[in-house]
C-alpha atoms as a PDB file:
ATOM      1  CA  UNK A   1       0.000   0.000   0.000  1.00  0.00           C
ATOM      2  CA  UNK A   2       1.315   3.739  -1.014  1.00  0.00           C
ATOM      3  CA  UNK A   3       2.496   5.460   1.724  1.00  0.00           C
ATOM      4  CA  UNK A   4       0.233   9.113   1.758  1.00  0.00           C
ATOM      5  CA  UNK A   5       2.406  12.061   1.847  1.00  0.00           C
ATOM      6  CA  UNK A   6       1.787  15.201   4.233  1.00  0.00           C
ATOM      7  CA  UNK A   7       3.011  18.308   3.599  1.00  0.00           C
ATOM      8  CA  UNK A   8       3.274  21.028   6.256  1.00  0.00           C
ATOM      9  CA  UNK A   9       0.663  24.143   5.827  1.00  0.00           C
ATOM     10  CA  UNK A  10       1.685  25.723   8.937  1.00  0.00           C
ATOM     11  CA  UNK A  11       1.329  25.859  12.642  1.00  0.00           C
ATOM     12  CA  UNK A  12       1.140  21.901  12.940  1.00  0.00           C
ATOM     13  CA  UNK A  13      -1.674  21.720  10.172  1.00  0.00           C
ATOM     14  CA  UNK A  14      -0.836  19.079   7.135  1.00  0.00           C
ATOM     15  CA  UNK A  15      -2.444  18.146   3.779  1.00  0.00           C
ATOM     16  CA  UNK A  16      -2.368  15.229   2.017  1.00  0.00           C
ATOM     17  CA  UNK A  17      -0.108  16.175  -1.157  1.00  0.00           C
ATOM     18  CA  UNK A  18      -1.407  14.583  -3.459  1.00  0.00           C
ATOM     19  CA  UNK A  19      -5.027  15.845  -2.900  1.00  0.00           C
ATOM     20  CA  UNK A  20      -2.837  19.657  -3.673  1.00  0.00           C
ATOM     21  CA  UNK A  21      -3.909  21.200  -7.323  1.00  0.00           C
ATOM     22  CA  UNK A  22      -2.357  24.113  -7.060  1.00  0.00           C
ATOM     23  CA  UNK A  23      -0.078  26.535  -4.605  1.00  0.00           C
ATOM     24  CA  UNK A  24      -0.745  30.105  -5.768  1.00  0.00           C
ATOM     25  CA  UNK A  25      -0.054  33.648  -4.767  1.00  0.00           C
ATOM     26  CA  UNK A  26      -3.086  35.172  -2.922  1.00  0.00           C
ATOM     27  CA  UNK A  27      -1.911  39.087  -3.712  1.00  0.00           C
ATOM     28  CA  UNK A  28      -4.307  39.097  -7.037  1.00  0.00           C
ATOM     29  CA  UNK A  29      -8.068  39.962  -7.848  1.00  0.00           C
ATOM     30  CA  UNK A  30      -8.533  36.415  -8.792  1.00  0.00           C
ATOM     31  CA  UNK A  31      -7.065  35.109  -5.845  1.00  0.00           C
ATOM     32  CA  UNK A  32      -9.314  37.001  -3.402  1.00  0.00           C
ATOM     33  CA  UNK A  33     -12.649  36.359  -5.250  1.00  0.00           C
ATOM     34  CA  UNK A  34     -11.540  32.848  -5.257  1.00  0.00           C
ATOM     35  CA  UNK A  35     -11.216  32.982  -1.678  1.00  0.00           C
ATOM     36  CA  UNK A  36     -14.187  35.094  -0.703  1.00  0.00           C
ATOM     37  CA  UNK A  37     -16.898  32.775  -3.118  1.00  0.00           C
ATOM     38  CA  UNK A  38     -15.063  29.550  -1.117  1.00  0.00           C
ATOM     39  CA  UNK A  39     -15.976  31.535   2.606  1.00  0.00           C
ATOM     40  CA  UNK A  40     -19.093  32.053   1.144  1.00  0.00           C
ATOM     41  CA  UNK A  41     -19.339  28.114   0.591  1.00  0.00           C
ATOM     42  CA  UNK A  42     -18.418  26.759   3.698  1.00  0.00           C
ATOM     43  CA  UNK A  43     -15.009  25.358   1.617  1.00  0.00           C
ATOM     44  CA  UNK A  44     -12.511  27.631   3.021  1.00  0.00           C
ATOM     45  CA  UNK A  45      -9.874  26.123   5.558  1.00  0.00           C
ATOM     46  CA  UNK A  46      -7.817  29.114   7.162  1.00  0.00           C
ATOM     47  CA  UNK A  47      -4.884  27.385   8.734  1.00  0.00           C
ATOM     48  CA  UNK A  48      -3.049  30.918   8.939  1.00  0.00           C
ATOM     49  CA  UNK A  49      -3.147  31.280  12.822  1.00  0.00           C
ATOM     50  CA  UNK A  50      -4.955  35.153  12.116  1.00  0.00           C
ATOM     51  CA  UNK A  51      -1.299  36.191  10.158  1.00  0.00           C
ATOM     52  CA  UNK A  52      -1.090  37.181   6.539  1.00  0.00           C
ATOM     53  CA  UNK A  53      -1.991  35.009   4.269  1.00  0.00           C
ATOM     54  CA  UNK A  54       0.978  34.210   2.393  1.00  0.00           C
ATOM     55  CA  UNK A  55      -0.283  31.056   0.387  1.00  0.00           C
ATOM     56  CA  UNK A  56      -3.345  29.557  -1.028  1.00  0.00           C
ATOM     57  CA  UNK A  57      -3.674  26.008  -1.564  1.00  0.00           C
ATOM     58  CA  UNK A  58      -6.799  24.856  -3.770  1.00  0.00           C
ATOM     59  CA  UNK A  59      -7.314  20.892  -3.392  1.00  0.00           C
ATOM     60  CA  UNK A  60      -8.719  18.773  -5.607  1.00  0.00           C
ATOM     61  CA  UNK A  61     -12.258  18.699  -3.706  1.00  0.00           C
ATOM     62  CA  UNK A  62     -12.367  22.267  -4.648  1.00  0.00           C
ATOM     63  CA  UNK A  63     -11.177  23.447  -0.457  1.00  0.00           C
ATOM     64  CA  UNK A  64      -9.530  26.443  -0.142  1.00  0.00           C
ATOM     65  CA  UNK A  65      -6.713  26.526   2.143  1.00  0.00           C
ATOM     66  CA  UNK A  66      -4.990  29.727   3.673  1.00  0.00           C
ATOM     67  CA  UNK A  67      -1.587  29.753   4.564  1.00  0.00           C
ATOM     68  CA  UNK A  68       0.457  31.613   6.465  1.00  0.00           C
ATOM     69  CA  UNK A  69       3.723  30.096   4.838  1.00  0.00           C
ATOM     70  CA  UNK A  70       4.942  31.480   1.558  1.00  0.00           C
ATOM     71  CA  UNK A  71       3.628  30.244  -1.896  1.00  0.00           C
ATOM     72  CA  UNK A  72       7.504  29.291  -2.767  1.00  0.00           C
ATOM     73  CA  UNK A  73       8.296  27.699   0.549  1.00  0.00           C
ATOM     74  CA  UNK A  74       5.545  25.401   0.537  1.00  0.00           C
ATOM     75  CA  UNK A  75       6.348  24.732  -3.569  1.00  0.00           C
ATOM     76  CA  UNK A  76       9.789  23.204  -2.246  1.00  0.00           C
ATOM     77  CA  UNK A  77       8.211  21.428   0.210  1.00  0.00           C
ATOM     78  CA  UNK A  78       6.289  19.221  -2.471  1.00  0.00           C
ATOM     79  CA  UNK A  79       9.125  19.230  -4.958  1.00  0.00           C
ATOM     80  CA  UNK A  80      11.119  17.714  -1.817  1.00  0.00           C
ATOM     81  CA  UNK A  81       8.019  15.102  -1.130  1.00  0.00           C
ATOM     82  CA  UNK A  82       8.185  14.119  -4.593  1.00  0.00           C
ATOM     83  CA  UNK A  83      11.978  13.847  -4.739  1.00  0.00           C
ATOM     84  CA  UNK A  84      11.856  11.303  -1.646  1.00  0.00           C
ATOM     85  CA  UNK A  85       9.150   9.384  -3.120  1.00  0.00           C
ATOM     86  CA  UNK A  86      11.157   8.924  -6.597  1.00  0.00           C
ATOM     87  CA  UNK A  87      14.011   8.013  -4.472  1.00  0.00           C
ATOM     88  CA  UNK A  88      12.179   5.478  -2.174  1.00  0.00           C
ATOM     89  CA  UNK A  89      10.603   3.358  -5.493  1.00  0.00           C
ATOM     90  CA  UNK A  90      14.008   3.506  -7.060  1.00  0.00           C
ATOM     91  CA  UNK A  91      15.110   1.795  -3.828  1.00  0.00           C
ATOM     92  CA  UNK A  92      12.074  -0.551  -3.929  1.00  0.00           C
ATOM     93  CA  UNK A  93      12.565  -1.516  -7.719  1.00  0.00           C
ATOM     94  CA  UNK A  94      16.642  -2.312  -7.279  1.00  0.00           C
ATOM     95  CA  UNK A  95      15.623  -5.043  -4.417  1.00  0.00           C
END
Protein backbone atom coordinates (compact mmCIF):
# COMPACT_ATOMS: atom_id res chain seq x y z
CA UNK A 1 0.00 0.00 0.00
CA UNK A 2 1.32 3.74 -1.01
CA UNK A 3 2.50 5.46 1.72
CA UNK A 4 0.23 9.11 1.76
CA UNK A 5 2.41 12.06 1.85
CA UNK A 6 1.79 15.20 4.23
CA UNK A 7 3.01 18.31 3.60
CA UNK A 8 3.27 21.03 6.26
CA UNK A 9 0.66 24.14 5.83
CA UNK A 10 1.69 25.72 8.94
CA UNK A 11 1.33 25.86 12.64
CA UNK A 12 1.14 21.90 12.94
CA UNK A 13 -1.67 21.72 10.17
CA UNK A 14 -0.84 19.08 7.14
CA UNK A 15 -2.44 18.15 3.78
CA UNK A 16 -2.37 15.23 2.02
CA UNK A 17 -0.11 16.17 -1.16
CA UNK A 18 -1.41 14.58 -3.46
CA UNK A 19 -5.03 15.84 -2.90
CA UNK A 20 -2.84 19.66 -3.67
CA UNK A 21 -3.91 21.20 -7.32
CA UNK A 22 -2.36 24.11 -7.06
CA UNK A 23 -0.08 26.53 -4.61
CA UNK A 24 -0.75 30.10 -5.77
CA UNK A 25 -0.05 33.65 -4.77
CA UNK A 26 -3.09 35.17 -2.92
CA UNK A 27 -1.91 39.09 -3.71
CA UNK A 28 -4.31 39.10 -7.04
CA UNK A 29 -8.07 39.96 -7.85
CA UNK A 30 -8.53 36.42 -8.79
CA UNK A 31 -7.07 35.11 -5.85
CA UNK A 32 -9.31 37.00 -3.40
CA UNK A 33 -12.65 36.36 -5.25
CA UNK A 34 -11.54 32.85 -5.26
CA UNK A 35 -11.22 32.98 -1.68
CA UNK A 36 -14.19 35.09 -0.70
CA UNK A 37 -16.90 32.77 -3.12
CA UNK A 38 -15.06 29.55 -1.12
CA UNK A 39 -15.98 31.54 2.61
CA UNK A 40 -19.09 32.05 1.14
CA UNK A 41 -19.34 28.11 0.59
CA UNK A 42 -18.42 26.76 3.70
CA UNK A 43 -15.01 25.36 1.62
CA UNK A 44 -12.51 27.63 3.02
CA UNK A 45 -9.87 26.12 5.56
CA UNK A 46 -7.82 29.11 7.16
CA UNK A 47 -4.88 27.39 8.73
CA UNK A 48 -3.05 30.92 8.94
CA UNK A 49 -3.15 31.28 12.82
CA UNK A 50 -4.96 35.15 12.12
CA UNK A 51 -1.30 36.19 10.16
CA UNK A 52 -1.09 37.18 6.54
CA UNK A 53 -1.99 35.01 4.27
CA UNK A 54 0.98 34.21 2.39
CA UNK A 55 -0.28 31.06 0.39
CA UNK A 56 -3.35 29.56 -1.03
CA UNK A 57 -3.67 26.01 -1.56
CA UNK A 58 -6.80 24.86 -3.77
CA UNK A 59 -7.31 20.89 -3.39
CA UNK A 60 -8.72 18.77 -5.61
CA UNK A 61 -12.26 18.70 -3.71
CA UNK A 62 -12.37 22.27 -4.65
CA UNK A 63 -11.18 23.45 -0.46
CA UNK A 64 -9.53 26.44 -0.14
CA UNK A 65 -6.71 26.53 2.14
CA UNK A 66 -4.99 29.73 3.67
CA UNK A 67 -1.59 29.75 4.56
CA UNK A 68 0.46 31.61 6.47
CA UNK A 69 3.72 30.10 4.84
CA UNK A 70 4.94 31.48 1.56
CA UNK A 71 3.63 30.24 -1.90
CA UNK A 72 7.50 29.29 -2.77
CA UNK A 73 8.30 27.70 0.55
CA UNK A 74 5.55 25.40 0.54
CA UNK A 75 6.35 24.73 -3.57
CA UNK A 76 9.79 23.20 -2.25
CA UNK A 77 8.21 21.43 0.21
CA UNK A 78 6.29 19.22 -2.47
CA UNK A 79 9.13 19.23 -4.96
CA UNK A 80 11.12 17.71 -1.82
CA UNK A 81 8.02 15.10 -1.13
CA UNK A 82 8.19 14.12 -4.59
CA UNK A 83 11.98 13.85 -4.74
CA UNK A 84 11.86 11.30 -1.65
CA UNK A 85 9.15 9.38 -3.12
CA UNK A 86 11.16 8.92 -6.60
CA UNK A 87 14.01 8.01 -4.47
CA UNK A 88 12.18 5.48 -2.17
CA UNK A 89 10.60 3.36 -5.49
CA UNK A 90 14.01 3.51 -7.06
CA UNK A 91 15.11 1.79 -3.83
CA UNK A 92 12.07 -0.55 -3.93
CA UNK A 93 12.56 -1.52 -7.72
CA UNK A 94 16.64 -2.31 -7.28
CA UNK A 95 15.62 -5.04 -4.42
Amino acid sequence: MPVQQLVNVGFGNYVLASRVVAIVNPASSPMRRLRDDARAEGRLVDVSQGRKTRAILVTDSNHVILSAISADTLGQRMEQLTAEAQDSTEEEESL
